[in-house]
PDB file of N, CA and C in Angstrom:
ATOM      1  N   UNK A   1     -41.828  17.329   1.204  1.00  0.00           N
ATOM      2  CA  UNK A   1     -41.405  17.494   2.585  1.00  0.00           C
ATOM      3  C   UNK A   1     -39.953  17.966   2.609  1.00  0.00           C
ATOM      4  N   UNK A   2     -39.465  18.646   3.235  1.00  0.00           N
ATOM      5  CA  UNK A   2     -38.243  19.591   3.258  1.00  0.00           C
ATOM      6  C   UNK A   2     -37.512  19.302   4.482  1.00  0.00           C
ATOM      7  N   UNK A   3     -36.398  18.702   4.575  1.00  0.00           N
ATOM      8  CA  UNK A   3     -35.494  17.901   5.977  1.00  0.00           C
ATOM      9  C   UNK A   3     -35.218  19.300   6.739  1.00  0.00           C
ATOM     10  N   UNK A   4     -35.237  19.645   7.212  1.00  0.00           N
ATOM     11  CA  UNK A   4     -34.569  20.439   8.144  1.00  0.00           C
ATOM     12  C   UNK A   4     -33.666  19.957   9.279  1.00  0.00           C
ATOM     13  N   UNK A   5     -33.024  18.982   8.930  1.00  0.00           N
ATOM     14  CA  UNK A   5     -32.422  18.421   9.887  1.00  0.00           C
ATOM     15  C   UNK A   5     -30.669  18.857   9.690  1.00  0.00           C
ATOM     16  N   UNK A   6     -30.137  19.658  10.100  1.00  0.00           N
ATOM     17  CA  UNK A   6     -28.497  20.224   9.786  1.00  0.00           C
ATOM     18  C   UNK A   6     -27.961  19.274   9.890  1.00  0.00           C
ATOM     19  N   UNK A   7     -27.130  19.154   8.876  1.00  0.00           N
ATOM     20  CA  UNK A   7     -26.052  18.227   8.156  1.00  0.00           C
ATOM     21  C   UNK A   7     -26.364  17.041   7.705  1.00  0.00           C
ATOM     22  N   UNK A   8     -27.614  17.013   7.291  1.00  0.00           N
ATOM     23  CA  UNK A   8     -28.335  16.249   6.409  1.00  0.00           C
ATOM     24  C   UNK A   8     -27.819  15.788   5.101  1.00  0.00           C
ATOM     25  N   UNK A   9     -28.096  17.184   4.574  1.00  0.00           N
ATOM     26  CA  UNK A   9     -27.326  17.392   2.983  1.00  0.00           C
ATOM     27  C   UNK A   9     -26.262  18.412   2.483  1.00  0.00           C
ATOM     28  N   UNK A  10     -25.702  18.434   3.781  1.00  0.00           N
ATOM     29  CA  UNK A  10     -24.474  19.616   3.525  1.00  0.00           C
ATOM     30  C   UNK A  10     -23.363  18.681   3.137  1.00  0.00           C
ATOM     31  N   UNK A  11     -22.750  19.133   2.057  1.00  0.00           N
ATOM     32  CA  UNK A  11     -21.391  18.384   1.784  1.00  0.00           C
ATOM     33  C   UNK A  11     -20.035  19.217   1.888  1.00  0.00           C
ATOM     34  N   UNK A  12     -18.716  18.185   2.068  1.00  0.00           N
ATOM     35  CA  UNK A  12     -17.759  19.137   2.520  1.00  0.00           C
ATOM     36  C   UNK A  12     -16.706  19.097   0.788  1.00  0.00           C
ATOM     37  N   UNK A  13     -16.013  20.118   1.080  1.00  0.00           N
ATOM     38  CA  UNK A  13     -15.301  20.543   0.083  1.00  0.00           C
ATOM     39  C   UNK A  13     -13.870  19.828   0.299  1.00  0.00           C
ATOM     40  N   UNK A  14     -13.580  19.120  -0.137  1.00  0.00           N
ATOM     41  CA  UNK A  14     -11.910  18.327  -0.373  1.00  0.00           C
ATOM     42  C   UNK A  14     -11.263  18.335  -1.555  1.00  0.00           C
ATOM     43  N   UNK A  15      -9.921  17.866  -1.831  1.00  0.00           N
ATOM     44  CA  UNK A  15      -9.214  17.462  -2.774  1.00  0.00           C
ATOM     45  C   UNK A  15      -8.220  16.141  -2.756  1.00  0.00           C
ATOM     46  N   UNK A  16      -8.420  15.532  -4.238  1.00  0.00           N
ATOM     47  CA  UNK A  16      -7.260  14.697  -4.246  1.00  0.00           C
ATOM     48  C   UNK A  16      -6.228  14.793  -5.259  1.00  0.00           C
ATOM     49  N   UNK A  17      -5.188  14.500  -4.660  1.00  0.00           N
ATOM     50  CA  UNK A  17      -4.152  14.837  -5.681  1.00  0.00           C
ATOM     51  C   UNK A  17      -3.412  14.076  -5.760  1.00  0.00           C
ATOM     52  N   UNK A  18      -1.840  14.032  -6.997  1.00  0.00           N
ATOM     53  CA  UNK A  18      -1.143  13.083  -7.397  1.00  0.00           C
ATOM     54  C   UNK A  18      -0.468  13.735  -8.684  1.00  0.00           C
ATOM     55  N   UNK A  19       0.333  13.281  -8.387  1.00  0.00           N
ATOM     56  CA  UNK A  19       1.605  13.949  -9.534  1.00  0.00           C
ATOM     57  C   UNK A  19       2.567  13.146  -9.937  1.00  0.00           C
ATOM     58  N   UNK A  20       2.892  13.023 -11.108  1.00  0.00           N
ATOM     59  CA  UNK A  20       4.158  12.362 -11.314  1.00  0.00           C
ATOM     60  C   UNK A  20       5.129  13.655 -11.954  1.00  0.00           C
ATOM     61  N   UNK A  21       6.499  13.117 -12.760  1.00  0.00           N
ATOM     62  CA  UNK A  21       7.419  14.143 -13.035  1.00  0.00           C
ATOM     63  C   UNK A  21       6.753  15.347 -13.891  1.00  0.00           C
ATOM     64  N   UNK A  22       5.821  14.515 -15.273  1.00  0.00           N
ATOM     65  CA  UNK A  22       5.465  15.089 -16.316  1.00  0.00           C
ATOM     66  C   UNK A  22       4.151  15.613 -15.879  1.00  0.00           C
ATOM     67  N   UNK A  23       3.466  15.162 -15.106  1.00  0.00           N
ATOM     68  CA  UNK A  23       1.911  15.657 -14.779  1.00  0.00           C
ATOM     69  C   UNK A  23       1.274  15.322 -13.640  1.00  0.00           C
ATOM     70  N   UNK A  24       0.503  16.041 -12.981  1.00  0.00           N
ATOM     71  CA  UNK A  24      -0.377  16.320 -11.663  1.00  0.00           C
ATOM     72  C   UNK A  24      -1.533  16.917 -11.938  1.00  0.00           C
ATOM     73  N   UNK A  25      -2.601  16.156 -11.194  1.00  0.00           N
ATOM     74  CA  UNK A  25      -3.763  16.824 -11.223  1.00  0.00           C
ATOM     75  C   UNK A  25      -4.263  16.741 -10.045  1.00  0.00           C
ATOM     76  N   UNK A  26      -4.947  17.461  -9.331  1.00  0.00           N
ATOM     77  CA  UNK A  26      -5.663  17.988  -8.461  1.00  0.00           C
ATOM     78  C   UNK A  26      -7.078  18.064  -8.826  1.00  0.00           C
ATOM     79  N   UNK A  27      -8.147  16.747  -8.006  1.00  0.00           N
ATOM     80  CA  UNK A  27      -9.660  17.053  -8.158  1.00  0.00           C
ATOM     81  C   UNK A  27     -10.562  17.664  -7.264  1.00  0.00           C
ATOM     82  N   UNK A  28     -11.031  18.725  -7.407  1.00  0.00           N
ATOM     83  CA  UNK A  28     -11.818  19.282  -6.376  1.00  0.00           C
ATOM     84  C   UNK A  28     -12.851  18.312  -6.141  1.00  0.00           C
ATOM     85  N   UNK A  29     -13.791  17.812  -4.678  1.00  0.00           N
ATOM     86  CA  UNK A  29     -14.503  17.014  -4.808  1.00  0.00           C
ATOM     87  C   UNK A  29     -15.531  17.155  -3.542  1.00  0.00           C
ATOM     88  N   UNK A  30     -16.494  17.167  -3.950  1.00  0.00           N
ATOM     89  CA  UNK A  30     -18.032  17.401  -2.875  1.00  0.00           C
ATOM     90  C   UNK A  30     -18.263  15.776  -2.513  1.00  0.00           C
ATOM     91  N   UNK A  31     -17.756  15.483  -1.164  1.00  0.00           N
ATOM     92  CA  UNK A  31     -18.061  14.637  -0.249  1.00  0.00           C
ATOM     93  C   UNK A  31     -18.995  14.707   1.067  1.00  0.00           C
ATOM     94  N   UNK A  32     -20.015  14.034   0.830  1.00  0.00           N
ATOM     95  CA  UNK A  32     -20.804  14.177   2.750  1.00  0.00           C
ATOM     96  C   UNK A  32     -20.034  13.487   3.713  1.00  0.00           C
ATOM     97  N   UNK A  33     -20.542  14.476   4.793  1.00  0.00           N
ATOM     98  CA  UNK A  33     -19.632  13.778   5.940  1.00  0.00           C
ATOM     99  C   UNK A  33     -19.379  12.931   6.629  1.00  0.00           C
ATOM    100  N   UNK A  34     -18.314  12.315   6.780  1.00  0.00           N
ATOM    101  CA  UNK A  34     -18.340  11.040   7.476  1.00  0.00           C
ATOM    102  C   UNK A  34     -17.178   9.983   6.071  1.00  0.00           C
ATOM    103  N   UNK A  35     -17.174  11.021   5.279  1.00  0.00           N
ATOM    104  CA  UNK A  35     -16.127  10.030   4.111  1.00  0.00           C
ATOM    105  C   UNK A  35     -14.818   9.799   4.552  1.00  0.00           C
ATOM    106  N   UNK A  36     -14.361   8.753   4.373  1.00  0.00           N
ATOM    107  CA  UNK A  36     -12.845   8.591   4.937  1.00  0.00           C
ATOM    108  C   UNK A  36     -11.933   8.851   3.478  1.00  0.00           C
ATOM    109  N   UNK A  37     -10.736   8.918   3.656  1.00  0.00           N
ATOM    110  CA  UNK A  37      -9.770   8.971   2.681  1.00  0.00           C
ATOM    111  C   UNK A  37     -10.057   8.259   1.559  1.00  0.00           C
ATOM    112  N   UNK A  38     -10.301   6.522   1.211  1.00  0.00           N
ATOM    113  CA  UNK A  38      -9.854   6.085   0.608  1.00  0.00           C
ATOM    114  C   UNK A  38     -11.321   6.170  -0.377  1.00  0.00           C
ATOM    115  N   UNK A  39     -12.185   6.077   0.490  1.00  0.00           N
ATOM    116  CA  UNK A  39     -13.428   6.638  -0.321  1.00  0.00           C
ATOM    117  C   UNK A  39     -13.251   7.516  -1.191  1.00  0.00           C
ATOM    118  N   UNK A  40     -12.980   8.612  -0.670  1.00  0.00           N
ATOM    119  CA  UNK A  40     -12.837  10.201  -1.383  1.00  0.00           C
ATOM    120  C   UNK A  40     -12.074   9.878  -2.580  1.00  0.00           C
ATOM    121  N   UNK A  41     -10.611   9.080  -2.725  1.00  0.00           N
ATOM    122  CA  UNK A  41     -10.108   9.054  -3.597  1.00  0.00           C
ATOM    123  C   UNK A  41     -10.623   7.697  -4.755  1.00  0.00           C
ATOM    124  N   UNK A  42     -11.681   7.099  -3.858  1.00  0.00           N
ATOM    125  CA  UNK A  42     -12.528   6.591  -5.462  1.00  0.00           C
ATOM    126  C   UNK A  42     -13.130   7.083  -5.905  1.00  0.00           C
ATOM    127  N   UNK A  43     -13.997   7.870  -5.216  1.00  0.00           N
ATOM    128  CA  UNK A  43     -15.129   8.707  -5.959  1.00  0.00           C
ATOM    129  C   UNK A  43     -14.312  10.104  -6.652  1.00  0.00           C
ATOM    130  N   UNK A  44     -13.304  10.703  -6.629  1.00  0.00           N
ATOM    131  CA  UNK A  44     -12.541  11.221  -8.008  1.00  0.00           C
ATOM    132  C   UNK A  44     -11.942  10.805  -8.920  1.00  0.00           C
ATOM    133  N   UNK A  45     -11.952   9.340  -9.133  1.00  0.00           N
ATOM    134  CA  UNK A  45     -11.927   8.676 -10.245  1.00  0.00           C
ATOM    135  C   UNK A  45     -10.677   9.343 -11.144  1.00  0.00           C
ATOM    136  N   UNK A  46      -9.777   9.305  -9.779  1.00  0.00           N
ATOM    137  CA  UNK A  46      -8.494  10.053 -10.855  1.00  0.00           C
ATOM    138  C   UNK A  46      -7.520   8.652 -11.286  1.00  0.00           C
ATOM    139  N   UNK A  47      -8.017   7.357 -10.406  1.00  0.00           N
ATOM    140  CA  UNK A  47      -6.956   6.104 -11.185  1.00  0.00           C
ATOM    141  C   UNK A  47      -7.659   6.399 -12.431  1.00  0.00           C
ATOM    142  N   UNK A  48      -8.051   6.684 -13.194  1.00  0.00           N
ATOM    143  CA  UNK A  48      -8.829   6.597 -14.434  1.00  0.00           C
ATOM    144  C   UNK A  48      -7.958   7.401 -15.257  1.00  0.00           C
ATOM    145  N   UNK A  49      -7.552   8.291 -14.528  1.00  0.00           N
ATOM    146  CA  UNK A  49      -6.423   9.329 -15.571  1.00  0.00           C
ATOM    147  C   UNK A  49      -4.805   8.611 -15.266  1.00  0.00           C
ATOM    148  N   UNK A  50      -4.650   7.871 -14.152  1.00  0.00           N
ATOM    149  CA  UNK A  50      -3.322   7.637 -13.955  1.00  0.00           C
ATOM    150  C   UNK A  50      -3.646   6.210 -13.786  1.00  0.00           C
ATOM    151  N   UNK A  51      -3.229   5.257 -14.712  1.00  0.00           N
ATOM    152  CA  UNK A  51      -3.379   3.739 -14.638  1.00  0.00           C
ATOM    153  C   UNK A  51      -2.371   3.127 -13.751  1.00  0.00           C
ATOM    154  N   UNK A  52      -1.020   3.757 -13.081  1.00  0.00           N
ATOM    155  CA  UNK A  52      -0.253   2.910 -11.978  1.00  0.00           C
ATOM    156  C   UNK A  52      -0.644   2.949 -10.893  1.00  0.00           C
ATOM    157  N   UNK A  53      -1.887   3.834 -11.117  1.00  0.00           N
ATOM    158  CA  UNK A  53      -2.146   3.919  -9.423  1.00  0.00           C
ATOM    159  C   UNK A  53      -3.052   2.992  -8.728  1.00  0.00           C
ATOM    160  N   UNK A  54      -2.252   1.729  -7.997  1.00  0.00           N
ATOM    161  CA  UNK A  54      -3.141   0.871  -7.561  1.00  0.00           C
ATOM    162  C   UNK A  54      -3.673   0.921  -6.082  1.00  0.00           C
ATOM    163  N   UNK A  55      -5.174   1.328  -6.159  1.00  0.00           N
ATOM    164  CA  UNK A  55      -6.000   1.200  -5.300  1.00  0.00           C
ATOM    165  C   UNK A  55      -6.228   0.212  -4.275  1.00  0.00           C
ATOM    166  N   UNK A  56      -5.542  -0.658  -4.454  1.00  0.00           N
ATOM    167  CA  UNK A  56      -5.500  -1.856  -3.592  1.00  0.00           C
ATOM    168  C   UNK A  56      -4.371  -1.928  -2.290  1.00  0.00           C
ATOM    169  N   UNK A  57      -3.488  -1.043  -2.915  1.00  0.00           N
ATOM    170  CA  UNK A  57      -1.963  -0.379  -2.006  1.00  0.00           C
ATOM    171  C   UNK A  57      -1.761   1.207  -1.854  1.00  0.00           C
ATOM    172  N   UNK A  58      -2.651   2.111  -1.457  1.00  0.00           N
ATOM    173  CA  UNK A  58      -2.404   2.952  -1.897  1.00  0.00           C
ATOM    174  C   UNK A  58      -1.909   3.485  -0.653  1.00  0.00           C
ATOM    175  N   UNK A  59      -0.726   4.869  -0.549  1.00  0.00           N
ATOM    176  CA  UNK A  59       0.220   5.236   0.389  1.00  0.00           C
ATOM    177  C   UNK A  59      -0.818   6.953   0.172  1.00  0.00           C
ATOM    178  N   UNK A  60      -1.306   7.340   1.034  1.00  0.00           N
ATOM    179  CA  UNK A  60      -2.325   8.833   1.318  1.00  0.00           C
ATOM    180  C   UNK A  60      -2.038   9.052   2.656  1.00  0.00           C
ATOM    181  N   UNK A  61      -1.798  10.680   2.211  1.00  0.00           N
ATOM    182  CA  UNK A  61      -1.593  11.617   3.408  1.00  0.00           C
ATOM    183  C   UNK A  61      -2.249  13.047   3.229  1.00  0.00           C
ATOM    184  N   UNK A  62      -2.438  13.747   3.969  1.00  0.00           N
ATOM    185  CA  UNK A  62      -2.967  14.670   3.633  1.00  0.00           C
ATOM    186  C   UNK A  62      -2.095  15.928   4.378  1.00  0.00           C
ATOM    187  N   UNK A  63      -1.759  17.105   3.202  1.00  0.00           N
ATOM    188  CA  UNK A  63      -0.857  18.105   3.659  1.00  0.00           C
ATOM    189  C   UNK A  63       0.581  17.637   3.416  1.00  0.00           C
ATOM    190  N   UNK A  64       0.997  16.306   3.158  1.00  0.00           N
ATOM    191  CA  UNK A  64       2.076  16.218   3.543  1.00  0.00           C
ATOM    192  C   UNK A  64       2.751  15.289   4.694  1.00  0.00           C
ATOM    193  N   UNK A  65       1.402  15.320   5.280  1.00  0.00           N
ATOM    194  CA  UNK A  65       1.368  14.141   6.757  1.00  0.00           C
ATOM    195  C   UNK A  65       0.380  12.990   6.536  1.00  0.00           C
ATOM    196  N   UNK A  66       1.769  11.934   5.610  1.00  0.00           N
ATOM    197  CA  UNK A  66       1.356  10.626   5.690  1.00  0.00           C
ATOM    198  C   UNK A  66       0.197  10.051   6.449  1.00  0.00           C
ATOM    199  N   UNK A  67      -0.882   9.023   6.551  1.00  0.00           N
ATOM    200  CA  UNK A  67      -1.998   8.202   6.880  1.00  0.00           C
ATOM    201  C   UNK A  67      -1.666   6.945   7.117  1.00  0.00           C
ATOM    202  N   UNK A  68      -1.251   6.564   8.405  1.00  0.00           N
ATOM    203  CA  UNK A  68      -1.722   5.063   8.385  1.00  0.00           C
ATOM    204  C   UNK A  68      -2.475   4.105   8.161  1.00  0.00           C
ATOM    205  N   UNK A  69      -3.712   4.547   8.731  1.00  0.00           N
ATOM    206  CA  UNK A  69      -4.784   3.931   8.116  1.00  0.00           C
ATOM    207  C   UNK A  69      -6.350   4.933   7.198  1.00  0.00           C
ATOM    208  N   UNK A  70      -5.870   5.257   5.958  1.00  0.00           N
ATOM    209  CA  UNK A  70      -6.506   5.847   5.292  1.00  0.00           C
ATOM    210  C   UNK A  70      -8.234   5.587   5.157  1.00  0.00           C
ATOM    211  N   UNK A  71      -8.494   4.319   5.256  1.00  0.00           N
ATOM    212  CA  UNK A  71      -9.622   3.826   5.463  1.00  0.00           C
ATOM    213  C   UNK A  71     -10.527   4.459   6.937  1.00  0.00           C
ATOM    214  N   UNK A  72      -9.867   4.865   8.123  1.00  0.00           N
ATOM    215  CA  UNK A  72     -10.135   5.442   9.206  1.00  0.00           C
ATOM    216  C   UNK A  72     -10.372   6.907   9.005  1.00  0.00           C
ATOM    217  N   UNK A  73      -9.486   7.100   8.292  1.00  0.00           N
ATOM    218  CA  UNK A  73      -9.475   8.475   8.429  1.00  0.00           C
ATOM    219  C   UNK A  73     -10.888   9.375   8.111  1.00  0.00           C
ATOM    220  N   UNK A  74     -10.979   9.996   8.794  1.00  0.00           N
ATOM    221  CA  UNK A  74     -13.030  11.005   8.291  1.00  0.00           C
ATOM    222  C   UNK A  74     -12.317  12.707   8.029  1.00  0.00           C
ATOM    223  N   UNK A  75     -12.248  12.998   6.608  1.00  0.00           N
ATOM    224  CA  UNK A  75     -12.130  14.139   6.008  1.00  0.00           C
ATOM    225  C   UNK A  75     -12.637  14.677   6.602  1.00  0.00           C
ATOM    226  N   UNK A  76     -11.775  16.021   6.953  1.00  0.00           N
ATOM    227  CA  UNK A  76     -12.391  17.242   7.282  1.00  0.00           C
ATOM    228  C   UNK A  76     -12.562  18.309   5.967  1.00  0.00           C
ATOM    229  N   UNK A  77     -13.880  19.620   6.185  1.00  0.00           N
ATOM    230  CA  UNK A  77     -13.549  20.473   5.408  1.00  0.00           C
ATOM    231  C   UNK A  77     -11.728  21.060   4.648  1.00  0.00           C
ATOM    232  N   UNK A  78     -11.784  20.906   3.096  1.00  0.00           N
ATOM    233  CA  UNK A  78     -10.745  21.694   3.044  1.00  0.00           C
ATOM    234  C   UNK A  78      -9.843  20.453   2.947  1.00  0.00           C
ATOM    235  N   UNK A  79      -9.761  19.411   3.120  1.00  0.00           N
ATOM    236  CA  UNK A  79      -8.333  18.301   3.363  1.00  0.00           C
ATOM    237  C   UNK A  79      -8.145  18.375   1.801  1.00  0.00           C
ATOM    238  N   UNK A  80      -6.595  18.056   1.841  1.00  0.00           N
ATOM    239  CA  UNK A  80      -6.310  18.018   0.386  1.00  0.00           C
ATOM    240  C   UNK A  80      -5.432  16.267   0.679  1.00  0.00           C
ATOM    241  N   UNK A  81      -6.218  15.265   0.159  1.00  0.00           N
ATOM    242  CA  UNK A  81      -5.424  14.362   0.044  1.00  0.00           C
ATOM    243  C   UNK A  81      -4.632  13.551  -0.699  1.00  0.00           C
ATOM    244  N   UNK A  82      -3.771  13.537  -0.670  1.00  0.00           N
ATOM    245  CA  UNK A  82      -2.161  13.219  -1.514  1.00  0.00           C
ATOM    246  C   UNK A  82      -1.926  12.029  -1.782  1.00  0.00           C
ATOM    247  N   UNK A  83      -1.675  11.343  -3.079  1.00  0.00           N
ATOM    248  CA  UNK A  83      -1.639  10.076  -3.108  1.00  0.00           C
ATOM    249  C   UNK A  83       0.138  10.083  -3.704  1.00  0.00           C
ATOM    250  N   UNK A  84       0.759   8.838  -2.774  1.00  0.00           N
ATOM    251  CA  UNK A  84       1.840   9.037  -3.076  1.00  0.00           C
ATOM    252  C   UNK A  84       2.084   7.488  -3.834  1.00  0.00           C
ATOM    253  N   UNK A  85       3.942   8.135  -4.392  1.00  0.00           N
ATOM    254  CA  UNK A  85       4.007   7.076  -5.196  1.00  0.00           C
ATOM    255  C   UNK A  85       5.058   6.443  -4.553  1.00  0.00           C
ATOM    256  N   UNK A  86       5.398   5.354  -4.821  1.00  0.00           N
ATOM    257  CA  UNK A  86       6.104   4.225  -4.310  1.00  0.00           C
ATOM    258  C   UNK A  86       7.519   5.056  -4.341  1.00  0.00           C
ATOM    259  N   UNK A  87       8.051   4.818  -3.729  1.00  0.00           N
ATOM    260  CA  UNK A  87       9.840   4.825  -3.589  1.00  0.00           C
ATOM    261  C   UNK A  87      10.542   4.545  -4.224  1.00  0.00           C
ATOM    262  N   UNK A  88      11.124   5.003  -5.302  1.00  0.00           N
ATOM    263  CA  UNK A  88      12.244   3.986  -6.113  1.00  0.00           C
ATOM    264  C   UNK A  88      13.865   3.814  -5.221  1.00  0.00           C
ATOM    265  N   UNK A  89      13.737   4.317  -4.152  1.00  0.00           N
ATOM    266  CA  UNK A  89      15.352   4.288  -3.446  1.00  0.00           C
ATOM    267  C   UNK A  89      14.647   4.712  -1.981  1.00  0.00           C
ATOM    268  N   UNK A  90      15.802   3.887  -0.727  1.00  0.00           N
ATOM    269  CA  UNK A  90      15.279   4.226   0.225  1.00  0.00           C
ATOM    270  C   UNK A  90      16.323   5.373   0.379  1.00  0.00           C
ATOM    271  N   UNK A  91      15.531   6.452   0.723  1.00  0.00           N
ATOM    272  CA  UNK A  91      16.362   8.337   1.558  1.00  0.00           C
ATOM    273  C   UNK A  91      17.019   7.235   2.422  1.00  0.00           C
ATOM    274  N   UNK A  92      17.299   6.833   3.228  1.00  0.00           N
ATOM    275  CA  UNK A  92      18.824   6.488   4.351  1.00  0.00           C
ATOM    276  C   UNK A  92      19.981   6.049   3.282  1.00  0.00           C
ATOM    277  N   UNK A  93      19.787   5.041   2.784  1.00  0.00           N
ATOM    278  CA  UNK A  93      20.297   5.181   1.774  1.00  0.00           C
ATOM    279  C   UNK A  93      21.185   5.546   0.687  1.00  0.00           C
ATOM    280  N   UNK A  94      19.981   6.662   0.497  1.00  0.00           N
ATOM    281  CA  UNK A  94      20.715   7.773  -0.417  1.00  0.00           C
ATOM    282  C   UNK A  94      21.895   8.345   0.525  1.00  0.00           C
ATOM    283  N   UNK A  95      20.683   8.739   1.416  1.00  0.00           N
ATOM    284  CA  UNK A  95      22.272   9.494   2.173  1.00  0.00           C
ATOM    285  C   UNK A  95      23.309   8.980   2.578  1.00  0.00           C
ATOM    286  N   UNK A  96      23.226   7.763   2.761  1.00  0.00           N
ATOM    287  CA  UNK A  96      24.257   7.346   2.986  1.00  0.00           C
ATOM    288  C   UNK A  96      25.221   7.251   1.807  1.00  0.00           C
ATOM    289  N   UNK A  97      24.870   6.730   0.885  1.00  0.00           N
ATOM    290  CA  UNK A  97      26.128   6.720  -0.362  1.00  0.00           C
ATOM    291  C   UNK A  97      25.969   8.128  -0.629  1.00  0.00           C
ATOM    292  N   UNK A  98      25.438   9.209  -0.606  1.00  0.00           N
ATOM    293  CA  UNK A  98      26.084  10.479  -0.992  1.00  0.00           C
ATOM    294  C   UNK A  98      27.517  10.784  -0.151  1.00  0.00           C
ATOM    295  N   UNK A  99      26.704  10.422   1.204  1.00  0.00           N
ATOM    296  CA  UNK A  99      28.175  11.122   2.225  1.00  0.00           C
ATOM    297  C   UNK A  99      29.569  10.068   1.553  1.00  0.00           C
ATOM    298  N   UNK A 100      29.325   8.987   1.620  1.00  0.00           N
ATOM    299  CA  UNK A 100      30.479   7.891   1.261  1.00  0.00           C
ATOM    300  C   UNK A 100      31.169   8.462   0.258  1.00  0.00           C
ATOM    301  N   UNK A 101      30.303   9.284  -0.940  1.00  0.00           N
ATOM    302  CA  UNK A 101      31.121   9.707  -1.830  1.00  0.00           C
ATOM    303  C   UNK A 101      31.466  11.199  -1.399  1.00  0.00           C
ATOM    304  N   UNK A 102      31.082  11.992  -0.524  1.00  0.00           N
ATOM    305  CA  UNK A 102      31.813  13.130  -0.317  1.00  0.00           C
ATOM    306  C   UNK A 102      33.011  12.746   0.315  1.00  0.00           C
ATOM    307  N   UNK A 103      32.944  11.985   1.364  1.00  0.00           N
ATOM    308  CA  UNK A 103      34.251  11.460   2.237  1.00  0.00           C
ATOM    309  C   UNK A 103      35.520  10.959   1.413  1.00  0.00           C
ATOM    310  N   UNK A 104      35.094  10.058   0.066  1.00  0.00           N
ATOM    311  CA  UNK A 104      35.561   9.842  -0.390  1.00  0.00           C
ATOM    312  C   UNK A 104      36.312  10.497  -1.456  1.00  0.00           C
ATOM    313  N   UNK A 105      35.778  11.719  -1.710  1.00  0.00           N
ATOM    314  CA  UNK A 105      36.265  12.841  -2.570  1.00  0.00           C
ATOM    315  C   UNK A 105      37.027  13.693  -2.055  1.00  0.00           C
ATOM    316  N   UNK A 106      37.702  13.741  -0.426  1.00  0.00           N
ATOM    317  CA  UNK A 106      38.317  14.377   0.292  1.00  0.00           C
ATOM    318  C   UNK A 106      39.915  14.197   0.272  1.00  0.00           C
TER     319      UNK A 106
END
């Protein structure tokens, strides 16, 4: 028997990605629809190549534009989603002691 029912068994085309200094990989990945973020990035099984990356905290955005709640989120065709890594310094911060030391170099 043959479904003819559209969007049955059509799957969408995504990516997940993650990089550190020395290496990044990018997994192309065939998801059906209705997958949210955090799904997508188990089923590419890229913590498997990168062991800090804990799944239990994970910070995903896609494009560049951070996710609040990654678990909500329903991939569209084409999303490339980004797994980021923790912060070692907060940017205000930084900027702030950079300027302190330009001012101070005056």
């Amino acid at each position: 028997m043959v479904n003819d029912e559209p969007g049955e068994s059509e799957m969408i085309s995504v990516e997940v990605a993650y990089a550190l200094l020395e290496k990044q990989l990018i997994v192309p990945l065939q998801v059906p629809p209705g997958t949210n973020m955090l799904d997508a990035v188990i089923q590419s099984k890229i913590a498997e190549k990168f062991p800090d990356i804990d799944l239990e905290n994970l910070s995903l955005g896609i494009f560049g534009k951070a996710e609040k709640k990654p678990e909500a989120r329903i991939l569209e065709p084409g999303d490339r989603i980004e797994i980021y890594r923790p912060l070692v310094a907060d940017p205000k911060e930084m900027r702030k002691a950079r300027a302190e030391k330009l001012k101070g170099s005056n």
